[in-house]
C-alpha atoms as a PDB file:
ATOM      1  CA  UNK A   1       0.000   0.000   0.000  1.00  0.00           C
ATOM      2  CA  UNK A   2       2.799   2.178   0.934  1.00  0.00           C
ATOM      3  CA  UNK A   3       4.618   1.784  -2.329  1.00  0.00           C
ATOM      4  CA  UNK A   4       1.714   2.446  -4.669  1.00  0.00           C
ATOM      5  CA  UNK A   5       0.691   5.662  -2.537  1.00  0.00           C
ATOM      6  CA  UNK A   6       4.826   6.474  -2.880  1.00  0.00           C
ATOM      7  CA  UNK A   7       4.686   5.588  -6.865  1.00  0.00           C
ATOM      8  CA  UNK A   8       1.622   7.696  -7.002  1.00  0.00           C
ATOM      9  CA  UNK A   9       3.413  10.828  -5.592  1.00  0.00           C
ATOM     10  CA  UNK A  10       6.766  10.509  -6.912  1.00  0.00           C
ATOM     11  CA  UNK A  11       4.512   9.991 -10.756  1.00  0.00           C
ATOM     12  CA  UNK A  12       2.431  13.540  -9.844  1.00  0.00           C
ATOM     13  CA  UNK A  13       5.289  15.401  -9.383  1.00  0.00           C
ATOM     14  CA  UNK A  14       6.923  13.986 -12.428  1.00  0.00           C
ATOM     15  CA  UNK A  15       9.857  11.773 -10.207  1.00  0.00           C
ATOM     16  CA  UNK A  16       9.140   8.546 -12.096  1.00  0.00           C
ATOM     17  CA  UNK A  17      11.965   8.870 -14.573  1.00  0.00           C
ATOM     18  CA  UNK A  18       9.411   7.827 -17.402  1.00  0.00           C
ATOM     19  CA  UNK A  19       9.780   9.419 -20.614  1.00  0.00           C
ATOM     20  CA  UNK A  20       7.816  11.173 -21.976  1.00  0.00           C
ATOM     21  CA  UNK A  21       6.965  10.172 -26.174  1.00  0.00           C
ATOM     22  CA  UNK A  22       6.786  14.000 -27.075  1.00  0.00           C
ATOM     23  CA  UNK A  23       7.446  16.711 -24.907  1.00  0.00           C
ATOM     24  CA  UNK A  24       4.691  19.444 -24.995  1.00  0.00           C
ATOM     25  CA  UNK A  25       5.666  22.766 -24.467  1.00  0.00           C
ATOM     26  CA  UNK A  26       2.842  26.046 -23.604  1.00  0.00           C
ATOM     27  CA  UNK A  27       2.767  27.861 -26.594  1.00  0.00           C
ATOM     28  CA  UNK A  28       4.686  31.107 -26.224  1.00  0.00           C
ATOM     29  CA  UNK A  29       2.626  34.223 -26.769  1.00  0.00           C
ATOM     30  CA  UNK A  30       5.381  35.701 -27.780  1.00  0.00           C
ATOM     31  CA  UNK A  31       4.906  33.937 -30.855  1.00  0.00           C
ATOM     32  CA  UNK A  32       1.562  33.239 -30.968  1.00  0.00           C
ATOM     33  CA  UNK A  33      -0.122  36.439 -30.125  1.00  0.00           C
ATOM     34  CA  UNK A  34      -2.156  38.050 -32.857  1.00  0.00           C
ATOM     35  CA  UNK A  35      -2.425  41.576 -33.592  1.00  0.00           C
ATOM     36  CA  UNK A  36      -5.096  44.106 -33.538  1.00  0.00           C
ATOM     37  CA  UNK A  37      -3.922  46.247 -37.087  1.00  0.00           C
ATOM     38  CA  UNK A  38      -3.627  43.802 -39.860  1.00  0.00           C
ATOM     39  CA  UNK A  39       0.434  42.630 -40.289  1.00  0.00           C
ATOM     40  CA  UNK A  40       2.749  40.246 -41.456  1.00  0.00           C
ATOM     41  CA  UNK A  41       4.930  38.605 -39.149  1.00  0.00           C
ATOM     42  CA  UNK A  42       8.613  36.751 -39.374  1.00  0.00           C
ATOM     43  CA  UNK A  43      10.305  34.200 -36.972  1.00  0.00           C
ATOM     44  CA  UNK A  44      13.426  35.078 -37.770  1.00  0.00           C
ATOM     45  CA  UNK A  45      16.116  37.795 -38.384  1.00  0.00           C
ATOM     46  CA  UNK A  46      17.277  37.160 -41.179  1.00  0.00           C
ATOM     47  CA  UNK A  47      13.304  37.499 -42.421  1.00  0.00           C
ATOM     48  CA  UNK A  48      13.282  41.372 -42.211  1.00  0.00           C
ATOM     49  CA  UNK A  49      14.111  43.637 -45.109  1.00  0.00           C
ATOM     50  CA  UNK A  50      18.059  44.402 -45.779  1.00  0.00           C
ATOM     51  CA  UNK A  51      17.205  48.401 -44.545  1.00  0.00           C
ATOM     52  CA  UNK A  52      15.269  47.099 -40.814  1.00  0.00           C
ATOM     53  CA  UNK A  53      18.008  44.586 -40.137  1.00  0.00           C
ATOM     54  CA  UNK A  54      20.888  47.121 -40.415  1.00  0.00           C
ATOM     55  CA  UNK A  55      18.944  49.976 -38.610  1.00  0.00           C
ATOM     56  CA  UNK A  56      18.283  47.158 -36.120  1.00  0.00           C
ATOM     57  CA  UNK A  57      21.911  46.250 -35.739  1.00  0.00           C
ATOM     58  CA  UNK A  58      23.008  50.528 -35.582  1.00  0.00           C
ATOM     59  CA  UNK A  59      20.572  50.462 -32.921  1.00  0.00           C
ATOM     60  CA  UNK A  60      21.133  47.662 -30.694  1.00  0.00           C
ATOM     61  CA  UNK A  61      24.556  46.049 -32.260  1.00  0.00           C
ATOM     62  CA  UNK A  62      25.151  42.266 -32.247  1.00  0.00           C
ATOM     63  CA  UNK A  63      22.143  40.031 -31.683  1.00  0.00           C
ATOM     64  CA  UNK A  64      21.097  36.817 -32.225  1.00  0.00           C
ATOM     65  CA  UNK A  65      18.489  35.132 -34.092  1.00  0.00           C
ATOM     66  CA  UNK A  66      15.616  33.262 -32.593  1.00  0.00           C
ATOM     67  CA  UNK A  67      16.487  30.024 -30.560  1.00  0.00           C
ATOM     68  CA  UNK A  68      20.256  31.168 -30.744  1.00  0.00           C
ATOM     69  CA  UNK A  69      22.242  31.146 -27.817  1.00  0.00           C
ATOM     70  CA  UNK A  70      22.784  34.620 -26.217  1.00  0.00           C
ATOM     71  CA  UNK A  71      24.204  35.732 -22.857  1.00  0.00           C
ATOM     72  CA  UNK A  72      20.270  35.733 -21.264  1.00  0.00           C
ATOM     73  CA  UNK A  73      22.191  36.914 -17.702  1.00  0.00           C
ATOM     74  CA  UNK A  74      24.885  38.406 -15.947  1.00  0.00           C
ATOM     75  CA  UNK A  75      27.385  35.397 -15.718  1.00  0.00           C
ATOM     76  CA  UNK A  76      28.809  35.031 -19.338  1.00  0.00           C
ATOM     77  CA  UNK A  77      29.173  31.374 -20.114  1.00  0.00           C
ATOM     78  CA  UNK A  78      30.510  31.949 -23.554  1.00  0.00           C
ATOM     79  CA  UNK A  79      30.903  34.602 -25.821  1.00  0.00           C
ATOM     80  CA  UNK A  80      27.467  35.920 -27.593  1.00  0.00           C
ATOM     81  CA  UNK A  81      25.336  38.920 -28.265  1.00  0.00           C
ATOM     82  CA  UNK A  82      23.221  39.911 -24.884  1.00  0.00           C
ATOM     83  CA  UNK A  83      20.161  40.742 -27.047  1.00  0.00           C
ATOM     84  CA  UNK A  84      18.434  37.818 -29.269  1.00  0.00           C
ATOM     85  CA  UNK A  85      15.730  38.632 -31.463  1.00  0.00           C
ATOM     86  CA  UNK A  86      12.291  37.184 -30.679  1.00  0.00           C
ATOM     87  CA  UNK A  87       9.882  38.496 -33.416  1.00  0.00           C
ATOM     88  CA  UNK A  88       9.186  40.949 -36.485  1.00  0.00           C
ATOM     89  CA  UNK A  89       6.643  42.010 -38.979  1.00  0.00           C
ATOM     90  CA  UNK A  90       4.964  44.761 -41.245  1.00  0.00           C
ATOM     91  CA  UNK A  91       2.216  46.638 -39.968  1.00  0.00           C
ATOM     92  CA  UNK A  92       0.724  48.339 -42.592  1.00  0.00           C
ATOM     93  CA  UNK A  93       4.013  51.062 -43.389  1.00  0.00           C
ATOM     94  CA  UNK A  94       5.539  50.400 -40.116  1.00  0.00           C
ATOM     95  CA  UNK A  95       8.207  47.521 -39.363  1.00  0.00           C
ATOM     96  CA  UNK A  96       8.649  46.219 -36.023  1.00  0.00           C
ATOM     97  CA  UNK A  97      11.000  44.588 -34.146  1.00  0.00           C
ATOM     98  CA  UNK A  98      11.055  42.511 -30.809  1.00  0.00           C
ATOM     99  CA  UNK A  99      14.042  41.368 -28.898  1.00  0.00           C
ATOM    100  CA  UNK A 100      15.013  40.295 -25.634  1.00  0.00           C
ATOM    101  CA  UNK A 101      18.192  41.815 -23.146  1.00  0.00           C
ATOM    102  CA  UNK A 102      20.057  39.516 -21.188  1.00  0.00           C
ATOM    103  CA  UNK A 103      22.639  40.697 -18.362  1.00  0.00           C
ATOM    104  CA  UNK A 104      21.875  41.916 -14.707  1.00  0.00           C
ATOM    105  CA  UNK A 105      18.772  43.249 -15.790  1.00  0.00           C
ATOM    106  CA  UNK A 106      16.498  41.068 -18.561  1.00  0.00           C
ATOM    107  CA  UNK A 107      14.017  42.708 -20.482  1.00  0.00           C
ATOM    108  CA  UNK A 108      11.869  42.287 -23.445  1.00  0.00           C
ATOM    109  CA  UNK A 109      11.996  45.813 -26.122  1.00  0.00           C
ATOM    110  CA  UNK A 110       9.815  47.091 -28.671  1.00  0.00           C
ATOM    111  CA  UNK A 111      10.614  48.541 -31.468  1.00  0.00           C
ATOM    112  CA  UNK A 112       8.489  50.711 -34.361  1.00  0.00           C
ATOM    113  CA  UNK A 113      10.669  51.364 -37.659  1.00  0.00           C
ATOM    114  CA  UNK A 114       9.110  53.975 -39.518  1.00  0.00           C
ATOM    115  CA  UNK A 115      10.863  56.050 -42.633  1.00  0.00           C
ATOM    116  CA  UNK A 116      12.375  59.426 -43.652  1.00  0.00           C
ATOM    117  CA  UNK A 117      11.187  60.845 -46.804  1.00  0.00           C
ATOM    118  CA  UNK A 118      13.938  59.046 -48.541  1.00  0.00           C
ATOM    119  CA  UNK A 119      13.181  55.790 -47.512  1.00  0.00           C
ATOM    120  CA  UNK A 120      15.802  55.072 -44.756  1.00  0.00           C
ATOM    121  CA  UNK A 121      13.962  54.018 -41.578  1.00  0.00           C
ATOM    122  CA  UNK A 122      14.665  55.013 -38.080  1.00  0.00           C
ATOM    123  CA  UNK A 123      13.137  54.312 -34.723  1.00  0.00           C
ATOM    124  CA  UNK A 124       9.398  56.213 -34.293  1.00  0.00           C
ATOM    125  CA  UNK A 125       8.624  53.961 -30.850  1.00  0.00           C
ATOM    126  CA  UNK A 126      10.157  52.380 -28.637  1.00  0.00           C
ATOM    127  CA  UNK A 127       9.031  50.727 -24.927  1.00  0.00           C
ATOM    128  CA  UNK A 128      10.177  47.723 -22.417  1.00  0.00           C
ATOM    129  CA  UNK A 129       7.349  45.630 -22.407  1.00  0.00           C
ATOM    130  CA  UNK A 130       5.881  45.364 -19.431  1.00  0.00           C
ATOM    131  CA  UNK A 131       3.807  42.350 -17.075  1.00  0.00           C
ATOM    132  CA  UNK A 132       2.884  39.697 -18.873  1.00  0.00           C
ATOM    133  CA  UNK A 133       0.463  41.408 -20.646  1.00  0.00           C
ATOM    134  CA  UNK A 134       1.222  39.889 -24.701  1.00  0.00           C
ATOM    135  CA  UNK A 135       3.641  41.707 -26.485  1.00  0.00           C
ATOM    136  CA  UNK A 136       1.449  41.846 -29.408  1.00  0.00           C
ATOM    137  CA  UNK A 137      -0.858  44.043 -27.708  1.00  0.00           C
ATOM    138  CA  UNK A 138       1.639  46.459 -26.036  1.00  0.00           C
ATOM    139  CA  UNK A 139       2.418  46.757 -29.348  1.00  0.00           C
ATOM    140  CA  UNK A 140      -1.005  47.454 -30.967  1.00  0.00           C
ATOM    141  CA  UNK A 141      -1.169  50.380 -28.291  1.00  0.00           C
ATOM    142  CA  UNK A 142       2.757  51.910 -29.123  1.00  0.00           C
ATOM    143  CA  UNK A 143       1.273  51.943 -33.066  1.00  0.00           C
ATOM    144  CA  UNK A 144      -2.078  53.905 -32.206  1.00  0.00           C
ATOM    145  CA  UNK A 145       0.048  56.277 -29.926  1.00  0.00           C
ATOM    146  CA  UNK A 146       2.046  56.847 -33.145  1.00  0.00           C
ATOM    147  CA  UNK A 147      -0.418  57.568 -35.437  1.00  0.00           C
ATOM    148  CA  UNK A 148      -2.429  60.385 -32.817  1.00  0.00           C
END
């Protein structure tokens, strides 16, 4: 009796050693968050136009791409970028751009690319996101602050 309440425990908490055929992970609403203003998202750096990716990089400097390593805290383990990009897209004439700080203090940063009349683009927006509240909505509300 003893050993089946004991297998019983140690199985709830997830101290059988079983395996597990497919690990399920929560979907991240990072990347799963849908947007008020119509847009086109991308997954990946190396997605966004040649123009957003450099002003990106002047801005921030080195970062790496989605699932890439990067230093997340303040003990460097190896040598990488302290900022790793998490999502992008269009909305409507505006780019944005999402990435995450590592170091002493973590953060999550928002980013609204708009352009100068000859086409270069520059930063119009910018905030930390904040709570947990989806980044696709702090977002919705930086792009209707912009356009006031």
């Amino acid at each position: 009796m003893m050993a089946r309440a004991a297998a019983a425990a140690m199985a709830a908490f997830g101290l059988c050693g079983c395996v597990a055929a497919k690990p399920v992970e929560p979907a991240n609403p990072d990347f799963t968050c849908t947007f008020v203003h119509r847009s086109t998202s991308v997954a990946s750096l190396k997605q966004l136009p040649g123009p957003i990716q450099k002003a990106l990089h002047d801005r921030v400097g080195e970062m790496a791409d989605r699932g890439e390593f990067f230093n997340n805290g303040d003990v460097v383990t190896k040598p990488a970028p302290f900022d790793r990009f998490i999502r992008g897209g269009e909305i409507g004439e505006r780019w944005y751009a999402w990435y995450e700080h590592g170091g002493i203090a973590y953060w999550k940063q928002i980013l609204i690319f708009g352009s100068d009349p000859s086409g270069a683009p520059h930063v119009i927006a910018e905030a930390h996101a904040i709570g947990q509240d989806a980044l696709c909505a702090q977002t919705d509300r930086l792009l209707d602050e912009t356009t006031r």
